[in-house]
N, C-alpha and C. Protein backbone atom coordinates (compact mmCIF):
# COMPACT_ATOMS: atom_id res chain seq x y z
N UNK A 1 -10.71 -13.60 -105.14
CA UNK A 1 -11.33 -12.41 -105.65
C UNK A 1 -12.18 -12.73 -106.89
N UNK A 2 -11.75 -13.61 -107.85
CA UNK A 2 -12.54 -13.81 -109.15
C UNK A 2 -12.54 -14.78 -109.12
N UNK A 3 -13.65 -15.59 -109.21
CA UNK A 3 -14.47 -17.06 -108.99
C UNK A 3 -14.39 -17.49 -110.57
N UNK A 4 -13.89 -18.82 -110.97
CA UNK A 4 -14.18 -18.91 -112.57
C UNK A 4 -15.42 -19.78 -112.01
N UNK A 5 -15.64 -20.11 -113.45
CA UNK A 5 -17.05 -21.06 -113.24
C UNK A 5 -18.09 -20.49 -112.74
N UNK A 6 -18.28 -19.40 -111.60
CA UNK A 6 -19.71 -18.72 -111.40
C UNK A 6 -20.24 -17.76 -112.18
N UNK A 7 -21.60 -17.88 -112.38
CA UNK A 7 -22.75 -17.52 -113.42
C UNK A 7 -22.62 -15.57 -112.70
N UNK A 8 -22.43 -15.44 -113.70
CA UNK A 8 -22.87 -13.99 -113.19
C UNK A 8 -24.04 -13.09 -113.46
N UNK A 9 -25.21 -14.13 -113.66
CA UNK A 9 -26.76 -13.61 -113.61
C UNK A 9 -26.74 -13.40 -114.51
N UNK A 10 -28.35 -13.00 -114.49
CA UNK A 10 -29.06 -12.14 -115.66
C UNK A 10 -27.78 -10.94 -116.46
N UNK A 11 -28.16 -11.10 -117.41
CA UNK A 11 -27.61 -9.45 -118.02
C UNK A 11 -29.00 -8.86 -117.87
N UNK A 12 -28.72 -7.53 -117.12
CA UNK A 12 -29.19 -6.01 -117.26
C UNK A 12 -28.90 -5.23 -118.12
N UNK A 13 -29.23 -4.87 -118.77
CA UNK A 13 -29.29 -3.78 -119.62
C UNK A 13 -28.98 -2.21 -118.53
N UNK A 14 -27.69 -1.36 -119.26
CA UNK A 14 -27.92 -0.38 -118.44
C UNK A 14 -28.50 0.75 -119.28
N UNK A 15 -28.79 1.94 -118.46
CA UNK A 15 -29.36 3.23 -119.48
C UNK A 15 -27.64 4.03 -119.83
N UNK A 16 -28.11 4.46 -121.41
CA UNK A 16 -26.96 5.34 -121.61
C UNK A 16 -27.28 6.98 -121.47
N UNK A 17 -26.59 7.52 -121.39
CA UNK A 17 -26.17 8.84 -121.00
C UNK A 17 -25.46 9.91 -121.89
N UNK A 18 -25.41 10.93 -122.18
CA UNK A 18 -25.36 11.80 -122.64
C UNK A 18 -25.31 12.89 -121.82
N UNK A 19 -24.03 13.49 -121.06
CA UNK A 19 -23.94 14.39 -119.44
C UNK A 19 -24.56 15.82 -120.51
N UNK A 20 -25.03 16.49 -119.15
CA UNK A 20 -24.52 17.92 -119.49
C UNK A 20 -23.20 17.98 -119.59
N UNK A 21 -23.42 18.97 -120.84
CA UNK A 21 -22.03 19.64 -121.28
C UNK A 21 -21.33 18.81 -122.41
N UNK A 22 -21.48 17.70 -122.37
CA UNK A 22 -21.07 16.73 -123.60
C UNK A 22 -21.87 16.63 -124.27
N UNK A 23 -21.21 16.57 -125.57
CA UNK A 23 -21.60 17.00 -126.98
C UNK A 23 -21.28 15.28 -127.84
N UNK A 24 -22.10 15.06 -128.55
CA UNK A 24 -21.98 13.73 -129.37
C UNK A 24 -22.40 14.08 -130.56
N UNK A 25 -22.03 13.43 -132.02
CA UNK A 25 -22.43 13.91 -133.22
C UNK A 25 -22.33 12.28 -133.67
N UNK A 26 -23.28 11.93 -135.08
CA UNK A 26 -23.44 10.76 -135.39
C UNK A 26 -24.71 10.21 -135.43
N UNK A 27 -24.65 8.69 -135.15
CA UNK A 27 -25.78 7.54 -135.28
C UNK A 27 -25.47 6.69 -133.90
N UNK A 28 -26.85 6.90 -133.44
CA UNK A 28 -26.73 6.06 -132.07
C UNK A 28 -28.14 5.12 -132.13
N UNK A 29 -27.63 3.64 -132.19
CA UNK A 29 -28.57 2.54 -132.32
C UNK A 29 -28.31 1.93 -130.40
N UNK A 30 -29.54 1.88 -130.17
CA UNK A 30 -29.58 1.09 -128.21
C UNK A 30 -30.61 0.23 -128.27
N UNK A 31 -30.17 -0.14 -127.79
CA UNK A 31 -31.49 -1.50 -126.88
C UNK A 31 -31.93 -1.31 -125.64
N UNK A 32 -31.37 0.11 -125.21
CA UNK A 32 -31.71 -0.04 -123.67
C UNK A 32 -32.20 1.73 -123.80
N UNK A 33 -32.41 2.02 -122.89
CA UNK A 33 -32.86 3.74 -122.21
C UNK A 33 -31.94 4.76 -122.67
N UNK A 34 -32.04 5.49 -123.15
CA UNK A 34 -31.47 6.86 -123.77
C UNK A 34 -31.79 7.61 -123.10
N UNK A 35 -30.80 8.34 -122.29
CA UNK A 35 -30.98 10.01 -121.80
C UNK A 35 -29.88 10.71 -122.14
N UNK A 36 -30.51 12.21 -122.92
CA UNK A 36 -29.70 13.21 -123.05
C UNK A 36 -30.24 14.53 -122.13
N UNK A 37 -28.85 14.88 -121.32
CA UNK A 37 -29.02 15.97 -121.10
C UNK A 37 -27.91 16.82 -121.73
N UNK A 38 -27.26 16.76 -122.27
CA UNK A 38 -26.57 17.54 -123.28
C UNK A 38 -26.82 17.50 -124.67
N UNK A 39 -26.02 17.52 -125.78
CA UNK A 39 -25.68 17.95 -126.80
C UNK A 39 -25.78 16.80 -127.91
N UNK A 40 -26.68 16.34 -128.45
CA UNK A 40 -26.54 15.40 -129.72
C UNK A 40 -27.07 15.44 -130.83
N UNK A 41 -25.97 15.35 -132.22
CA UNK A 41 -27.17 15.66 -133.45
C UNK A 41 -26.32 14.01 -134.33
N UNK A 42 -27.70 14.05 -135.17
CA UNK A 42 -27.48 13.22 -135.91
C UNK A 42 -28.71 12.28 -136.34
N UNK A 43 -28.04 10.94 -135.78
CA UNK A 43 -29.63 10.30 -135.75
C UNK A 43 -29.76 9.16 -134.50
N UNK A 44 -30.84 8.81 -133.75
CA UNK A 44 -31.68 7.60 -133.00
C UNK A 44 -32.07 6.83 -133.66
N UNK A 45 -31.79 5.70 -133.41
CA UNK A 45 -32.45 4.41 -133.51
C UNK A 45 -32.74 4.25 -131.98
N UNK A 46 -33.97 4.12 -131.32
CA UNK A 46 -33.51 2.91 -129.73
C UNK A 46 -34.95 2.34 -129.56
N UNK A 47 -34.74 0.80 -129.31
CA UNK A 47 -35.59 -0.04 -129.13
C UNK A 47 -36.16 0.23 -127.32
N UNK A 48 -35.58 1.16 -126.70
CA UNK A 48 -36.33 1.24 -125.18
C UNK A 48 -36.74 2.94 -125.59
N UNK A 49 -36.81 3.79 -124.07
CA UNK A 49 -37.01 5.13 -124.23
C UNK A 49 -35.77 5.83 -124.64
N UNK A 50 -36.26 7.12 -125.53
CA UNK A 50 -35.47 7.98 -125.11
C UNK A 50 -35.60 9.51 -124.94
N UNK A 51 -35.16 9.89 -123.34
CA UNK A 51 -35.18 10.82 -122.71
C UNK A 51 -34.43 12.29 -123.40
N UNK A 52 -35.23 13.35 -123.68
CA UNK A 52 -34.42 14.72 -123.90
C UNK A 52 -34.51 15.40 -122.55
N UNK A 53 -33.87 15.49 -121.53
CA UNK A 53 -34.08 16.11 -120.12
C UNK A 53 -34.26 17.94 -120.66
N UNK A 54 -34.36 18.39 -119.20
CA UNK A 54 -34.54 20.18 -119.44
C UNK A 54 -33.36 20.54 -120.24
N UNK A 55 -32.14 20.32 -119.89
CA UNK A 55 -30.79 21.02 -120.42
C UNK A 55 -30.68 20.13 -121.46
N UNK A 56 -30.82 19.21 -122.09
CA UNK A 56 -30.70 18.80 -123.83
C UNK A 56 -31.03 19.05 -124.58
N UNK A 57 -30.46 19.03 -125.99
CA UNK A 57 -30.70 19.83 -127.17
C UNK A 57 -30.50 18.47 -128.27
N UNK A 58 -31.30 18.14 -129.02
CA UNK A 58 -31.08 17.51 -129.89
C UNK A 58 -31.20 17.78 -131.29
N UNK A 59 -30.73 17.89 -131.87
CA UNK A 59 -30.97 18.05 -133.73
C UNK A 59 -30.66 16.87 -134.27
N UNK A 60 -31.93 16.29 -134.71
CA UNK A 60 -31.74 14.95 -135.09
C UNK A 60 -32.84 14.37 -135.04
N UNK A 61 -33.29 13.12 -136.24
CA UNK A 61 -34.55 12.07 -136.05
C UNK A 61 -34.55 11.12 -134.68
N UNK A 62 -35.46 11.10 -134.49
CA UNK A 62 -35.63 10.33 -133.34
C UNK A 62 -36.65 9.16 -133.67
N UNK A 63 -36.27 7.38 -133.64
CA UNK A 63 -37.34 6.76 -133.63
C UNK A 63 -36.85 5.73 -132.60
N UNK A 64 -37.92 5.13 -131.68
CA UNK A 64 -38.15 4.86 -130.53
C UNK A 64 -39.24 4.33 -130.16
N UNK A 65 -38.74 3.38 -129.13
CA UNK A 65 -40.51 2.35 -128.49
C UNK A 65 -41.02 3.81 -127.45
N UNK A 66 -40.24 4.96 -127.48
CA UNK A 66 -40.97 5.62 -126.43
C UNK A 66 -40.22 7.14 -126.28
N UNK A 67 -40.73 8.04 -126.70
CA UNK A 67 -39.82 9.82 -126.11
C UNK A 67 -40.30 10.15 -125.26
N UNK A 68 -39.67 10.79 -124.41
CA UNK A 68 -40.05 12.08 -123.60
C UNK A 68 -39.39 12.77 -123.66
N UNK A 69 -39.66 14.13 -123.82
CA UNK A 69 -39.16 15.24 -124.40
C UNK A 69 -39.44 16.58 -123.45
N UNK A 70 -38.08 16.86 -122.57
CA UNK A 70 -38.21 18.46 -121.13
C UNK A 70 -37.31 18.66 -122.16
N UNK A 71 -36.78 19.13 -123.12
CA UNK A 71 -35.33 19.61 -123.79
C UNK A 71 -36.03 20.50 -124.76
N UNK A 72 -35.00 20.55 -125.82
CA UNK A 72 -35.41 21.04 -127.33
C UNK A 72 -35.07 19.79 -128.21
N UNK A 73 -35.70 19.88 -129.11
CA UNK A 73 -35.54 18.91 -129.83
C UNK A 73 -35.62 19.44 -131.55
N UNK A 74 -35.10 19.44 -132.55
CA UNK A 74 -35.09 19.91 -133.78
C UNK A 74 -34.87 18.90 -134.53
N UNK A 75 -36.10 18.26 -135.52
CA UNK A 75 -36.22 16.94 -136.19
C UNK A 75 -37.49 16.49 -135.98
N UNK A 76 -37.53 15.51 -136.93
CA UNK A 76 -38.92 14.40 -136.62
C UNK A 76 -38.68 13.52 -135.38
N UNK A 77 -39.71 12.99 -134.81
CA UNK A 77 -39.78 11.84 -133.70
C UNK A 77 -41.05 10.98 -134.51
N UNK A 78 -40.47 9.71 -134.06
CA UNK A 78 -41.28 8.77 -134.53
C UNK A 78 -41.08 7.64 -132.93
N UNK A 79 -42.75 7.84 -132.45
CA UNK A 79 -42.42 6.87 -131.59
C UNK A 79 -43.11 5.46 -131.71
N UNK A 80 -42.97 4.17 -131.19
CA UNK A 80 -43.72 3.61 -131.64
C UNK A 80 -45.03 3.08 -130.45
N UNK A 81 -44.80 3.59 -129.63
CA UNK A 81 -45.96 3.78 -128.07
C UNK A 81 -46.43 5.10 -128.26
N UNK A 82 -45.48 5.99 -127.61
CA UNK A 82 -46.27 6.85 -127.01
C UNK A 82 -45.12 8.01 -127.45
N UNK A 83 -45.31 9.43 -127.64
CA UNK A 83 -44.71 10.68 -127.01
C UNK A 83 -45.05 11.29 -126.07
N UNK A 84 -43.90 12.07 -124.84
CA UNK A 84 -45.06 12.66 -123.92
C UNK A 84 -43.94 14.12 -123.73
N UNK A 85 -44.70 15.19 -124.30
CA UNK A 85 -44.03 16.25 -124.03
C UNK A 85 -43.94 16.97 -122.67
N UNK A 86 -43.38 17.52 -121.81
CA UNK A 86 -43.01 17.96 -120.64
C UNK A 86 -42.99 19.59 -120.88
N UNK A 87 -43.65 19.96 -119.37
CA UNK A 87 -43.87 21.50 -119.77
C UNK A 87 -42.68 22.14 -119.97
N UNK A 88 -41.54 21.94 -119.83
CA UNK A 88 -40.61 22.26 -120.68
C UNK A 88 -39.50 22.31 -121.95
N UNK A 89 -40.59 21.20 -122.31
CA UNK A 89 -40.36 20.27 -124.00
C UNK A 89 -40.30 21.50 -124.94
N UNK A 90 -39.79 21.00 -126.34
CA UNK A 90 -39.87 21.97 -127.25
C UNK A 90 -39.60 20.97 -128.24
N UNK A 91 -40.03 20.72 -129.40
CA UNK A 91 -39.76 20.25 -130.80
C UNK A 91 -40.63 20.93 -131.83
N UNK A 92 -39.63 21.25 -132.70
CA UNK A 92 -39.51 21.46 -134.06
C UNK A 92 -39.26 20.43 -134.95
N UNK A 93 -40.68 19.98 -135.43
CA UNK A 93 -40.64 19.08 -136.48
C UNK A 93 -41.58 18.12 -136.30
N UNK A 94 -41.74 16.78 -137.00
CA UNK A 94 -42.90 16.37 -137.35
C UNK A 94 -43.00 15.12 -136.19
N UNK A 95 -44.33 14.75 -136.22
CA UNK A 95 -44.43 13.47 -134.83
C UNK A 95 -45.32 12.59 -135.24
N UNK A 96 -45.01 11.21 -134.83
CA UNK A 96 -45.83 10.08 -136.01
C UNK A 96 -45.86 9.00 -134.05
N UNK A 97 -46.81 8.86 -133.82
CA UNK A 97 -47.02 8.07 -132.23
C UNK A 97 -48.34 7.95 -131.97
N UNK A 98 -48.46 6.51 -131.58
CA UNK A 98 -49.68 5.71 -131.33
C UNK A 98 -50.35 6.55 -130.01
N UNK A 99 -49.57 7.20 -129.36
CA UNK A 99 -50.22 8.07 -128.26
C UNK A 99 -49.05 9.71 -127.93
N UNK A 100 -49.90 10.05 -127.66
CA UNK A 100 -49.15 11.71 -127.71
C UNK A 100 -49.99 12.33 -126.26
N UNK A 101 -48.88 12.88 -125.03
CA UNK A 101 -49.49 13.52 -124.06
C UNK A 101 -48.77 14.30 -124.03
N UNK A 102 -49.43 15.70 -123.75
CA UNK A 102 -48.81 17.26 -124.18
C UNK A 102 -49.05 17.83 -122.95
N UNK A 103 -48.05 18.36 -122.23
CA UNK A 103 -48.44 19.39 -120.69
C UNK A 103 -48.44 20.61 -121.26
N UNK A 104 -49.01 21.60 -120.77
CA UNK A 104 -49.08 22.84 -120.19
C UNK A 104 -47.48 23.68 -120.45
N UNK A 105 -47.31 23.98 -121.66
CA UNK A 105 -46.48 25.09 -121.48
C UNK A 105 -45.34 24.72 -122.74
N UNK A 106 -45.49 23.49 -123.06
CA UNK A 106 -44.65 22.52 -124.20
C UNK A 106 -44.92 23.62 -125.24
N UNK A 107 -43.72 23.24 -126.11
CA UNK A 107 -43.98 23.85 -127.31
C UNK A 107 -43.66 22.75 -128.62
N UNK A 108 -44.96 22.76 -130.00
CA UNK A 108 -44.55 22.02 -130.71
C UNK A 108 -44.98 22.61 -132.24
N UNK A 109 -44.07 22.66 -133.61
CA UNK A 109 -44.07 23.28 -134.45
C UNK A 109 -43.79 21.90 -135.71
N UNK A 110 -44.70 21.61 -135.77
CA UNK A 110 -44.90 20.59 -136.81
C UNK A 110 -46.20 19.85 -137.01
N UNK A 111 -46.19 18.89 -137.73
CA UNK A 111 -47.41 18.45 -138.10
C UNK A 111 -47.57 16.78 -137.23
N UNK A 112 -48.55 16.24 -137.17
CA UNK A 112 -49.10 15.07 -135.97
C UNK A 112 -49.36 14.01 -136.57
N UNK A 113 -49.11 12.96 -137.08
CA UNK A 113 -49.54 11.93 -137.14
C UNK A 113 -50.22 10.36 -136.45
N UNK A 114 -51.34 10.54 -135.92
CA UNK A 114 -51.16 8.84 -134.99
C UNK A 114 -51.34 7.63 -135.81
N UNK A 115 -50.58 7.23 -134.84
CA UNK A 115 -50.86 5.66 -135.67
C UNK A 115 -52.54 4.91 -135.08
N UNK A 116 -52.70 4.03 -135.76
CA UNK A 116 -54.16 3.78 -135.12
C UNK A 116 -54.03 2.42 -134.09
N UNK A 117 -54.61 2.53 -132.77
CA UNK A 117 -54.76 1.56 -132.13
C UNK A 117 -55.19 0.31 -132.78
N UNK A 118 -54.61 -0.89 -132.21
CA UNK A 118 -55.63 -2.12 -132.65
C UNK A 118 -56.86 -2.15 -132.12
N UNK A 119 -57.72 -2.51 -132.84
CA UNK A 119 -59.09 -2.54 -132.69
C UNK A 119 -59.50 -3.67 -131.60
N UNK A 120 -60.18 -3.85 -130.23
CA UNK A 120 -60.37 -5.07 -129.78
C UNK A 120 -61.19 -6.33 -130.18
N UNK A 121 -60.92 -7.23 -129.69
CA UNK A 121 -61.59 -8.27 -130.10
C UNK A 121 -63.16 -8.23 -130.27
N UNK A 122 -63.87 -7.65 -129.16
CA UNK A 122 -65.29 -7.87 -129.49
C UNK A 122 -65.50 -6.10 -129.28
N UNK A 123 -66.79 -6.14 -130.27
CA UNK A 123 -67.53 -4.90 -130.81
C UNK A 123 -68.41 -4.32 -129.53
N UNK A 124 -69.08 -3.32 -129.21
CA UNK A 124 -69.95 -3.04 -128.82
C UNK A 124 -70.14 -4.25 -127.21
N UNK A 125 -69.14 -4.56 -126.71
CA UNK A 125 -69.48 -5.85 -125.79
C UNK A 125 -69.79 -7.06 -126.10
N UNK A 126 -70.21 -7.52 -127.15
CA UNK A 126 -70.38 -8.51 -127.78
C UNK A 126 -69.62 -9.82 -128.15
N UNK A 127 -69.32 -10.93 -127.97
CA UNK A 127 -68.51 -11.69 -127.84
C UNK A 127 -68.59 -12.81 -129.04
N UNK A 128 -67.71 -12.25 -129.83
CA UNK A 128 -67.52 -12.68 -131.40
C UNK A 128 -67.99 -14.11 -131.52
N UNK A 129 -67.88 -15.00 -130.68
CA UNK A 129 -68.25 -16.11 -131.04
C UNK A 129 -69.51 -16.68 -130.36
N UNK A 130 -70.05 -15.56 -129.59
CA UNK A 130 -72.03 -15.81 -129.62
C UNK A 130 -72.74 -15.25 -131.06
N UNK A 131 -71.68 -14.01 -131.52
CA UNK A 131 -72.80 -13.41 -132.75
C UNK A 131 -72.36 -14.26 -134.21
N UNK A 132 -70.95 -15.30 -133.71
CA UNK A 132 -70.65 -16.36 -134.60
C UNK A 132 -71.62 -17.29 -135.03
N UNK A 133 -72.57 -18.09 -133.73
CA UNK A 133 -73.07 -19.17 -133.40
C UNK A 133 -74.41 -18.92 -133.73
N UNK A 134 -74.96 -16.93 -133.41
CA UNK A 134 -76.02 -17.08 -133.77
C UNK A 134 -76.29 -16.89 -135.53
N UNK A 135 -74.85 -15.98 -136.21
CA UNK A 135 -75.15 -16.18 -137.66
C UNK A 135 -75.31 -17.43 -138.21
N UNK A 136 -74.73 -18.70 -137.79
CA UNK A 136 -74.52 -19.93 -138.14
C UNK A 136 -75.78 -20.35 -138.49
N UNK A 137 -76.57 -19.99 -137.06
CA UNK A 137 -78.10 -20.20 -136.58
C UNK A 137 -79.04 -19.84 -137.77
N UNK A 138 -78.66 -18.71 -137.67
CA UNK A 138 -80.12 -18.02 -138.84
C UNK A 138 -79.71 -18.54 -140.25
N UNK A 139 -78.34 -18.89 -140.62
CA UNK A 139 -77.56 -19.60 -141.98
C UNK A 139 -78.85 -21.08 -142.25
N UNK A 140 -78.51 -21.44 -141.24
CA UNK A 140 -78.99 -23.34 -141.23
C UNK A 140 -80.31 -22.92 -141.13
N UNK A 141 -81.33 -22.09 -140.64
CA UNK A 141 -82.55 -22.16 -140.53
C UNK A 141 -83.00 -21.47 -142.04
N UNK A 142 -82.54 -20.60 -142.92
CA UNK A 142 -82.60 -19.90 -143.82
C UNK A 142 -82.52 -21.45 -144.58
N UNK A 143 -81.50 -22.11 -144.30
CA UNK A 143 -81.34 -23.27 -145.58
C UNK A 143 -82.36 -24.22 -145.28
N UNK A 144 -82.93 -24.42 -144.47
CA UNK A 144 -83.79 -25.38 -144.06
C UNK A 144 -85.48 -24.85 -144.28
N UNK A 145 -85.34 -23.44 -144.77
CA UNK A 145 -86.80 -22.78 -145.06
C UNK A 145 -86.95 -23.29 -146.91
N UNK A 146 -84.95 -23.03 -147.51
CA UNK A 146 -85.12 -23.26 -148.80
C UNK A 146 -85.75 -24.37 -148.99
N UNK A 147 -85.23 -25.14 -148.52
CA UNK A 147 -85.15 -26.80 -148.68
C UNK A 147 -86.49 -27.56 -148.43
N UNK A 148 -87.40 -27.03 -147.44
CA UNK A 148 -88.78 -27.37 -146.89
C UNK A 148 -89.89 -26.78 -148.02
């Protein structure tokens, strides 16, 4: 029945849970997927998503690589991707996320913060190290007008 010596794979990460009807109070730090469909106040930490389904209620900060929010929610969210409210979302309180998508019917009572995308490598299409080669260009010909 139990093999010693065999590898028992990868670790998976599983998602945690929060049922309807159960109630949690405290500090919850994860590494993996957060879903509440019940009852939690306090505070989030989670390095994956975390889910407020239709029937969850949260009172509490939320910071996260990612929310989605069908519940209520009462507190700040801080995500560090994205928020995406669900037409049956609700939060009260403030939101700080590099991207924010809002449906039809959400409700939100606070103030917005985004964070700013990184800027890409080249401007206007332009490929930083042709408009490198040609400043270089006009540099050495400018010094070679002094010099003549």
């Amino acid at each position: 029945m139990w093999k010693r010596g065999q590898s028992l794979g990868a670790y998976r990460p599983t998602d945690s849970l929060i049922g309807h009807g159960g109630t949690l109070e405290g500090k919850v730090h994860c590494d993996t997927n957060l879903r509440i469909e019940g009852t939690f106040s306090g505070e989030i930490v989670c390095s994956g998503t975390v889910t407020v389904g239709e029937q969850g209620t949260v009172r509490s900060s939320i910071h996260a690589e990612e929310v989605i929010i069908a519940g209520k929610v009462f507190g700040d969210v801080t995500a560090q991707r994205r928020l995406i409210m669900a037409e049956t979302g609700q939060l009260q309180g403030n939101i700080q996320a590099q991207s924010l998508t809002i449906h039809e019917g959400s409700l939100i009572n606070g103030s917005i913060e985004m964070h700013e995308q990184p800027a890409p490598d080249t401007a206007g299409g332009l490929d930083n190290s042709i408009a490198d080669k040609a400043n270089s260009r006009a540099s050495a010909k400018q010094s070679t007008l002094e010099a003549g």
